[in-house]
PDB file of N, CA and C in Angstrom:
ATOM      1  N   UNK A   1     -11.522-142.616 -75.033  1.00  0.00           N
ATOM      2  CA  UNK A   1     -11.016-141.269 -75.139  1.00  0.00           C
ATOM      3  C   UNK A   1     -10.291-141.090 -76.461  1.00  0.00           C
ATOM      4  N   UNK A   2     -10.412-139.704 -76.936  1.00  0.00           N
ATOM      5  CA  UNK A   2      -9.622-139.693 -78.112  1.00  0.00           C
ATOM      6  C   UNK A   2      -8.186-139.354 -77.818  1.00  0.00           C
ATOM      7  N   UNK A   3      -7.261-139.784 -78.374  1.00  0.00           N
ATOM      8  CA  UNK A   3      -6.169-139.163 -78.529  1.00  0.00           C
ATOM      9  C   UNK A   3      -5.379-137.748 -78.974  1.00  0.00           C
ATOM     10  N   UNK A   4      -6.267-136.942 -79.684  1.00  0.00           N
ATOM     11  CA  UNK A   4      -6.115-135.967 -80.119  1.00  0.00           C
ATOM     12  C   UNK A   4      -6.571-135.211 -78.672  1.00  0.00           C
ATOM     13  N   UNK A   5      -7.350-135.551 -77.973  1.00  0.00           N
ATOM     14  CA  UNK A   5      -7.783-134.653 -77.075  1.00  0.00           C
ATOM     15  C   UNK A   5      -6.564-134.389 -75.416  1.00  0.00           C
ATOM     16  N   UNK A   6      -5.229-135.049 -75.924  1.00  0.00           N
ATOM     17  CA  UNK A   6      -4.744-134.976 -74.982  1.00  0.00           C
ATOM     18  C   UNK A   6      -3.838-133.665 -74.992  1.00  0.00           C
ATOM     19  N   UNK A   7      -2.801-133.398 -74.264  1.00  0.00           N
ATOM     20  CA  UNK A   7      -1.843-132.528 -74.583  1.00  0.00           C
ATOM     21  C   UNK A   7      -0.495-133.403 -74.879  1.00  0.00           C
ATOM     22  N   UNK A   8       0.571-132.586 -75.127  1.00  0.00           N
ATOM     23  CA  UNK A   8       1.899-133.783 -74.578  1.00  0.00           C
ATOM     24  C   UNK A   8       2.220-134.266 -73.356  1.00  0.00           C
ATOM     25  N   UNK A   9       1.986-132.995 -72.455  1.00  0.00           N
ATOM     26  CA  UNK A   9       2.359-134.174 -71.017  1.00  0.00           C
ATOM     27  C   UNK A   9       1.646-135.514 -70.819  1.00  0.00           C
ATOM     28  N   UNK A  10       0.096-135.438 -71.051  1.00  0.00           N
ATOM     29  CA  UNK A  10      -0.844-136.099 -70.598  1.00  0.00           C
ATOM     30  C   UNK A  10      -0.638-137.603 -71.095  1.00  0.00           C
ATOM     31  N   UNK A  11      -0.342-137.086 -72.780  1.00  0.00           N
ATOM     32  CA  UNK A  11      -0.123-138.230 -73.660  1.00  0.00           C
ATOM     33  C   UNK A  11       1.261-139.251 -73.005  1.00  0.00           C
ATOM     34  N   UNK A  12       2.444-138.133 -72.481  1.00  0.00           N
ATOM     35  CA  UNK A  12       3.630-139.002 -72.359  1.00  0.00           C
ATOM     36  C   UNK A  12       3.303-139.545 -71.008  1.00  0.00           C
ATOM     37  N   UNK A  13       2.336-139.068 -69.929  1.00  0.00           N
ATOM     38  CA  UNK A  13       1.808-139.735 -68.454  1.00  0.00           C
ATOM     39  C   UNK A  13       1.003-141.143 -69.257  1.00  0.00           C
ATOM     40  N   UNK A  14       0.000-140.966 -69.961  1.00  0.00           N
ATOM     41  CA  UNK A  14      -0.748-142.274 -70.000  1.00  0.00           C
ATOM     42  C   UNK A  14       0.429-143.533 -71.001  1.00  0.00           C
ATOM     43  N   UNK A  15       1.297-142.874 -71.691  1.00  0.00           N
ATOM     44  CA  UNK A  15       2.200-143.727 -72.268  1.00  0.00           C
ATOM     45  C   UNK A  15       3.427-144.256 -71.279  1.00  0.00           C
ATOM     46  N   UNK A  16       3.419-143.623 -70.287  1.00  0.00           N
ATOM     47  CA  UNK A  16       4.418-144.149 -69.164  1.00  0.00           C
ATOM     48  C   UNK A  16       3.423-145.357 -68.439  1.00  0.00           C
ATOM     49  N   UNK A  17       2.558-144.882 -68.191  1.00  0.00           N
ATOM     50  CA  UNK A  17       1.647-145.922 -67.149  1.00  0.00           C
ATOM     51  C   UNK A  17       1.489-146.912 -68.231  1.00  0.00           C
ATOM     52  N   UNK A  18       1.175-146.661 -69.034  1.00  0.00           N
ATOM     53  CA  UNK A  18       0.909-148.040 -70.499  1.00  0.00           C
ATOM     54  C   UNK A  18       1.946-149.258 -70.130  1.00  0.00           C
ATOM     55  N   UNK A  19       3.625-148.193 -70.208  1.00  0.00           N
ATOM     56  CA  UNK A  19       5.156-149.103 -70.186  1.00  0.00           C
ATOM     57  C   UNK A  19       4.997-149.264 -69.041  1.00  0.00           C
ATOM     58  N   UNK A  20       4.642-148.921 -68.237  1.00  0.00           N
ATOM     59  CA  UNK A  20       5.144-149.705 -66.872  1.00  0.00           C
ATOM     60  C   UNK A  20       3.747-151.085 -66.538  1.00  0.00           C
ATOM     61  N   UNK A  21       2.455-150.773 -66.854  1.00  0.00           N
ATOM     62  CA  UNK A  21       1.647-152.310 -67.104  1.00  0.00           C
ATOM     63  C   UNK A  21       2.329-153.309 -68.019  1.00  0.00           C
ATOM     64  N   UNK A  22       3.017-153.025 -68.946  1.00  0.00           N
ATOM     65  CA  UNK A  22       3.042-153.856 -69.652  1.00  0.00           C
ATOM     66  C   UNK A  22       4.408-154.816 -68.972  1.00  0.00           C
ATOM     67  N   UNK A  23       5.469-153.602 -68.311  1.00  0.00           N
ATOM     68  CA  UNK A  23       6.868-154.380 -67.491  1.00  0.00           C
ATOM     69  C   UNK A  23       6.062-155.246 -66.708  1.00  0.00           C
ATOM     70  N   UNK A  24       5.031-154.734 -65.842  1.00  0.00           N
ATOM     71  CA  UNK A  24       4.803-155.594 -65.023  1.00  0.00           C
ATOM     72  C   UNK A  24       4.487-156.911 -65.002  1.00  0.00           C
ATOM     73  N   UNK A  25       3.577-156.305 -66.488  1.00  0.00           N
ATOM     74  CA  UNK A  25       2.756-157.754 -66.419  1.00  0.00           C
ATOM     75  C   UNK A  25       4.272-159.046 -67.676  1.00  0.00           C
ATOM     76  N   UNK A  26       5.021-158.315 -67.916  1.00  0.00           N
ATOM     77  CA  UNK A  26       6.051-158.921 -68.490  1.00  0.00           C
ATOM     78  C   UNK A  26       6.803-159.936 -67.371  1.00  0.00           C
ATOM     79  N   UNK A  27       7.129-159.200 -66.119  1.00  0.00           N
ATOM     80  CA  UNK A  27       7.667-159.792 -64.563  1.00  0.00           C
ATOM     81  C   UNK A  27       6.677-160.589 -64.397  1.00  0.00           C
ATOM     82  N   UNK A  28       5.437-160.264 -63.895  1.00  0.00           N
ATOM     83  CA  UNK A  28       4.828-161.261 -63.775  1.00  0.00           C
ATOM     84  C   UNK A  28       4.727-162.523 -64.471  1.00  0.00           C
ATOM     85  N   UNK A  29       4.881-162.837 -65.750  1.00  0.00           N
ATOM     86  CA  UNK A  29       5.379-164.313 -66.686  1.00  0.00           C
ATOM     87  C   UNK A  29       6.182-164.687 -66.704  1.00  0.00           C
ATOM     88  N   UNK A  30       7.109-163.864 -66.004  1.00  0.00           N
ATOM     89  CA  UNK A  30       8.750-164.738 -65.881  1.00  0.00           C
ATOM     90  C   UNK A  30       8.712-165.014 -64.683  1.00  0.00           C
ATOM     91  N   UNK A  31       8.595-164.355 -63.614  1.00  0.00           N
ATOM     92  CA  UNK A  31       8.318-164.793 -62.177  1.00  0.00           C
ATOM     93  C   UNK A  31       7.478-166.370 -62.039  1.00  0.00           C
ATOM     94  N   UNK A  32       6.507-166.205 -62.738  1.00  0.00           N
ATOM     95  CA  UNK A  32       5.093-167.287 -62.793  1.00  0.00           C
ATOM     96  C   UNK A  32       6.413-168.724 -63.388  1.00  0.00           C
ATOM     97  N   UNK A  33       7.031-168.365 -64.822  1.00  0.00           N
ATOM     98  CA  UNK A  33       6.827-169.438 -65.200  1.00  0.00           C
ATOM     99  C   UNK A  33       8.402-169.835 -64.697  1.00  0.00           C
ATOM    100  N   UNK A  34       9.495-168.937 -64.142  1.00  0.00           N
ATOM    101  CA  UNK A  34      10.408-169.592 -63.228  1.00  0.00           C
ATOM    102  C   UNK A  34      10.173-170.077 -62.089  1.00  0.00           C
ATOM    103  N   UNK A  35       9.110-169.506 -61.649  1.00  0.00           N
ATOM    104  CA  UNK A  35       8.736-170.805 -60.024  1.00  0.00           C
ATOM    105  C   UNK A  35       8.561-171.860 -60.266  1.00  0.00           C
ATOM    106  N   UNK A  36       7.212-171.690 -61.252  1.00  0.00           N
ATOM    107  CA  UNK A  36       6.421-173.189 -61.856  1.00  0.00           C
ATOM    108  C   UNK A  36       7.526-174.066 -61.905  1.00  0.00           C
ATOM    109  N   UNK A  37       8.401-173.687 -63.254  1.00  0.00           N
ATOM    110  CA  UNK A  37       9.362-174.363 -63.660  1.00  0.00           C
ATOM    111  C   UNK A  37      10.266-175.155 -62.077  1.00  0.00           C
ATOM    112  N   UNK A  38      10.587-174.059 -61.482  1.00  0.00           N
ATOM    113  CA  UNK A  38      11.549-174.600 -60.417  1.00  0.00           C
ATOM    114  C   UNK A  38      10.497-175.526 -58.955  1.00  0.00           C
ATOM    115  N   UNK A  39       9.679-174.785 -58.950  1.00  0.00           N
ATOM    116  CA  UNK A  39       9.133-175.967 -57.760  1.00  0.00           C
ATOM    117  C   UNK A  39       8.127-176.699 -57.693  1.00  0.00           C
ATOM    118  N   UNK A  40       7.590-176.987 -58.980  1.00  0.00           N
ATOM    119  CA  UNK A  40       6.361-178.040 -59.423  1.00  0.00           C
ATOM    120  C   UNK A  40       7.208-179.084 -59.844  1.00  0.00           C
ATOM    121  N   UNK A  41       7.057-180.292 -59.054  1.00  0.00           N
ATOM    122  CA  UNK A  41       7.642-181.225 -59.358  1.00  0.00           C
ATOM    123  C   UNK A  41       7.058-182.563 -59.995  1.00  0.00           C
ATOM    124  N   UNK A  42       5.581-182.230 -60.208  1.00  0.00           N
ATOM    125  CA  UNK A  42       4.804-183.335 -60.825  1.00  0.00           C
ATOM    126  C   UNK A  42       3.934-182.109 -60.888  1.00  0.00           C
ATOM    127  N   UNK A  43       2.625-183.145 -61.501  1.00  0.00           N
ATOM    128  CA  UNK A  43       1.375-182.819 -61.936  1.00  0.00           C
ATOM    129  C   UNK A  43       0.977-182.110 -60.878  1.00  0.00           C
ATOM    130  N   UNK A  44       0.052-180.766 -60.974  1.00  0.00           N
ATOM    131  CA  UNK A  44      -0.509-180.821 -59.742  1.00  0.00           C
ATOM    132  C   UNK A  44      -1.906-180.910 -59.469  1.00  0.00           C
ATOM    133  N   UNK A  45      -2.674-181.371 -58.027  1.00  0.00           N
ATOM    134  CA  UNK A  45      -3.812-182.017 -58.158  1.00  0.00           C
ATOM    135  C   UNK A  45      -4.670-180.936 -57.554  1.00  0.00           C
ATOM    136  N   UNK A  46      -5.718-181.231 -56.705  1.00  0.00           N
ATOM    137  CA  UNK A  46      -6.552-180.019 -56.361  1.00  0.00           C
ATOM    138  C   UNK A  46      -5.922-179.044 -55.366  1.00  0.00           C
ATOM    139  N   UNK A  47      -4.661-179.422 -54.734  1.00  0.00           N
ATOM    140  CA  UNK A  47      -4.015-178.741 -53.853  1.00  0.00           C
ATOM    141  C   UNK A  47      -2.607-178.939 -54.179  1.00  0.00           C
ATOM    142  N   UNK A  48      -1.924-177.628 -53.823  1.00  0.00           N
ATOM    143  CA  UNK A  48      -0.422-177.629 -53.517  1.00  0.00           C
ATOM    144  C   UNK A  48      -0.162-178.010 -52.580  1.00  0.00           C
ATOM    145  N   UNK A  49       0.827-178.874 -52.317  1.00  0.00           N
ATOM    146  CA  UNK A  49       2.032-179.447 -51.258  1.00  0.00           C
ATOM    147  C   UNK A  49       2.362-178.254 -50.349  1.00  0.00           C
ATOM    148  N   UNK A  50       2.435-178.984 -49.311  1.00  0.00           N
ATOM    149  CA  UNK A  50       3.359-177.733 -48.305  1.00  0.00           C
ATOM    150  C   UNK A  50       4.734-177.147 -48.904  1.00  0.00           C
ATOM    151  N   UNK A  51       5.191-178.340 -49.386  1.00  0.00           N
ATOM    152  CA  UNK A  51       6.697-177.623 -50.191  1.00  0.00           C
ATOM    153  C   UNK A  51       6.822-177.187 -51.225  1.00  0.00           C
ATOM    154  N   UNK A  52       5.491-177.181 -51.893  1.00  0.00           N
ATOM    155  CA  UNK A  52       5.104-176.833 -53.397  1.00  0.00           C
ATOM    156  C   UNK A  52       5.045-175.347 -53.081  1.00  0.00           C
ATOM    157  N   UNK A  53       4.365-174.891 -51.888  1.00  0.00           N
ATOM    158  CA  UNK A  53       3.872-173.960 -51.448  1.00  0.00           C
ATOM    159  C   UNK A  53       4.884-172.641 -50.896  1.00  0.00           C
ATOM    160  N   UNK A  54       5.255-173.721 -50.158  1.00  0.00           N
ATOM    161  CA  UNK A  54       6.977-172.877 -49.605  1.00  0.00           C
ATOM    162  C   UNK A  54       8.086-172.253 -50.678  1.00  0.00           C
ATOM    163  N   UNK A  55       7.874-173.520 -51.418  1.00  0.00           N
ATOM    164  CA  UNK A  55       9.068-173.077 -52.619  1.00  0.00           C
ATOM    165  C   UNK A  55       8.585-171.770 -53.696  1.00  0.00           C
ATOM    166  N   UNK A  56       7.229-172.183 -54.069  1.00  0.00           N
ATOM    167  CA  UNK A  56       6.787-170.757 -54.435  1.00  0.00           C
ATOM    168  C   UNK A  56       6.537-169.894 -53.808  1.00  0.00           C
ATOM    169  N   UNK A  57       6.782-169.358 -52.598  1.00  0.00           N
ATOM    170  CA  UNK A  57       6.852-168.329 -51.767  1.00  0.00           C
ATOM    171  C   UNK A  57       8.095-167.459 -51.717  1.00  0.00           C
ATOM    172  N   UNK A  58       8.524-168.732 -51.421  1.00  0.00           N
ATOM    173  CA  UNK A  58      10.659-168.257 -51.287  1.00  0.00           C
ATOM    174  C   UNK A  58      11.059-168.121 -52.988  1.00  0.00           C
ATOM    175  N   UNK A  59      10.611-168.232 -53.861  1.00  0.00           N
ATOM    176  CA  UNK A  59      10.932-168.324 -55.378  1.00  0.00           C
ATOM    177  C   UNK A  59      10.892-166.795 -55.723  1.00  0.00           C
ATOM    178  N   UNK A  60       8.860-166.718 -54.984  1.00  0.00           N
ATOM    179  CA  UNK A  60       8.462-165.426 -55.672  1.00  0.00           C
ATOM    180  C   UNK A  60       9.179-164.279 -54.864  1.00  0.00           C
ATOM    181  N   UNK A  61       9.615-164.231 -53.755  1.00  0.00           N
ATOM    182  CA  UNK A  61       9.990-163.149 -52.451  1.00  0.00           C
ATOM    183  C   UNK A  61      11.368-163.088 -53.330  1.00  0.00           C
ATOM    184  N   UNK A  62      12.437-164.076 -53.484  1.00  0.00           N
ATOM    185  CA  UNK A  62      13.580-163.919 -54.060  1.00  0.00           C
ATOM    186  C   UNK A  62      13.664-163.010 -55.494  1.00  0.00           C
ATOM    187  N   UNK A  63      12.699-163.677 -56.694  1.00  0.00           N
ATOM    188  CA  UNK A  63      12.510-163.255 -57.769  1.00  0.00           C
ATOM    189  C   UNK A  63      12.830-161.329 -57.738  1.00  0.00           C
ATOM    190  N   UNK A  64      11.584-161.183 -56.811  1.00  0.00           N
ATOM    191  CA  UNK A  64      10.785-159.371 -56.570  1.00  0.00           C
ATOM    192  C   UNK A  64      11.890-158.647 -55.906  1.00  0.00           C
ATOM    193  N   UNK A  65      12.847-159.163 -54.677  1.00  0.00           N
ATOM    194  CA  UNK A  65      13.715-158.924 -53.741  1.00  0.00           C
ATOM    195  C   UNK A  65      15.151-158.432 -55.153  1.00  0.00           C
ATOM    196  N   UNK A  66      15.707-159.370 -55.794  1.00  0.00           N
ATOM    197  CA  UNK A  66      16.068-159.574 -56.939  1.00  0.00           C
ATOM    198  C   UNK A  66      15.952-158.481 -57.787  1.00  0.00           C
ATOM    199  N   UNK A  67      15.095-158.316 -58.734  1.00  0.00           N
ATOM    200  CA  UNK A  67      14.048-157.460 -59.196  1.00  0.00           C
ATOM    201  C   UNK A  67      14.319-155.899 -58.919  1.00  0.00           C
ATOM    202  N   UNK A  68      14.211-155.798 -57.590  1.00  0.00           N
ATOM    203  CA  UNK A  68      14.087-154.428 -56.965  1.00  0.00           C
ATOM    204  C   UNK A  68      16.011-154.083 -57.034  1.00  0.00           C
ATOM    205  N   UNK A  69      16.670-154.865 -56.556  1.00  0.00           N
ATOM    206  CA  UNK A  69      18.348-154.507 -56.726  1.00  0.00           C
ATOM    207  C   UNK A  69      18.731-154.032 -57.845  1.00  0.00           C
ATOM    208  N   UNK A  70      18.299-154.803 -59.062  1.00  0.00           N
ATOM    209  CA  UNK A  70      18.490-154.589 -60.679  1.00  0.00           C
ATOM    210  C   UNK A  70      17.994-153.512 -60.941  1.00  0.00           C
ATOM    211  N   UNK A  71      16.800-152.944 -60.407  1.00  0.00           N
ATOM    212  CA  UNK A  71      16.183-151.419 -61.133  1.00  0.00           C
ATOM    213  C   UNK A  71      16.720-150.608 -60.534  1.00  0.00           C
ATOM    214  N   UNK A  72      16.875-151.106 -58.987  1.00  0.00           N
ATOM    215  CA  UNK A  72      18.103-149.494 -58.070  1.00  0.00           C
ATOM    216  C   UNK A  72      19.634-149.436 -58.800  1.00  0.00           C
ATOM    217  N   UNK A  73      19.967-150.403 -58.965  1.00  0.00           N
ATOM    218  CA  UNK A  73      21.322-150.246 -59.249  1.00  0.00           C
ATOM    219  C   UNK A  73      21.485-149.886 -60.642  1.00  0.00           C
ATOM    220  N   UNK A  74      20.094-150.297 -62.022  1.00  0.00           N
ATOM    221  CA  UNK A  74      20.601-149.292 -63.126  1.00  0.00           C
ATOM    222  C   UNK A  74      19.884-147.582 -62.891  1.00  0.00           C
ATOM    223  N   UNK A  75      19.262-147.752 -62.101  1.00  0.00           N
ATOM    224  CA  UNK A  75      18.665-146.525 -61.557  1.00  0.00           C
ATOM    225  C   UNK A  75      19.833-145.415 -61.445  1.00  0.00           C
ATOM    226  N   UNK A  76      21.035-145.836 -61.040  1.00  0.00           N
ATOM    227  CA  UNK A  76      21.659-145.165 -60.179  1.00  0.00           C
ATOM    228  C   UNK A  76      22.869-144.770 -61.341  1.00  0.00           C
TER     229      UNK A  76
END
């Protein structure tokens, strides 16, 4: 699509959705590489550990849980 062919709202809608892929996918690499970091405790082989598994569950739920407090509360 060209750019010229937008209006201003349209332009500042597809430039909002732009910033908010890019937050996400920003969360998503810090999320990824603070679990990794925190509950890979060796190499890993063709499978995760049950506790490998758990811990990145409870890592990622905390991280997002986390996450969501920080945007309400500068929200506000």
């Amino acid at each position: 699509m060209d750019p010229s062919s937008f209006n201003a709202p349209e332009l500042q809608q597809l430039l909002n959705q732009e910033k908010e892929r890019a937050m996400i996918s920003e969360m998503i690499g810090k999320l990824t590489s603070a679990c990794w970091d925190k509950c890979m405790t060796g190499t890993p082989g063709s499978k995760l550990s049950s506790s490998e598994t758990n811990c990145l569950t409870n890592c990622a739920q905390r991280y997002m849980d986390m996450s969501l407090i920080i945007m309400k509360r500068l929200q506000q």
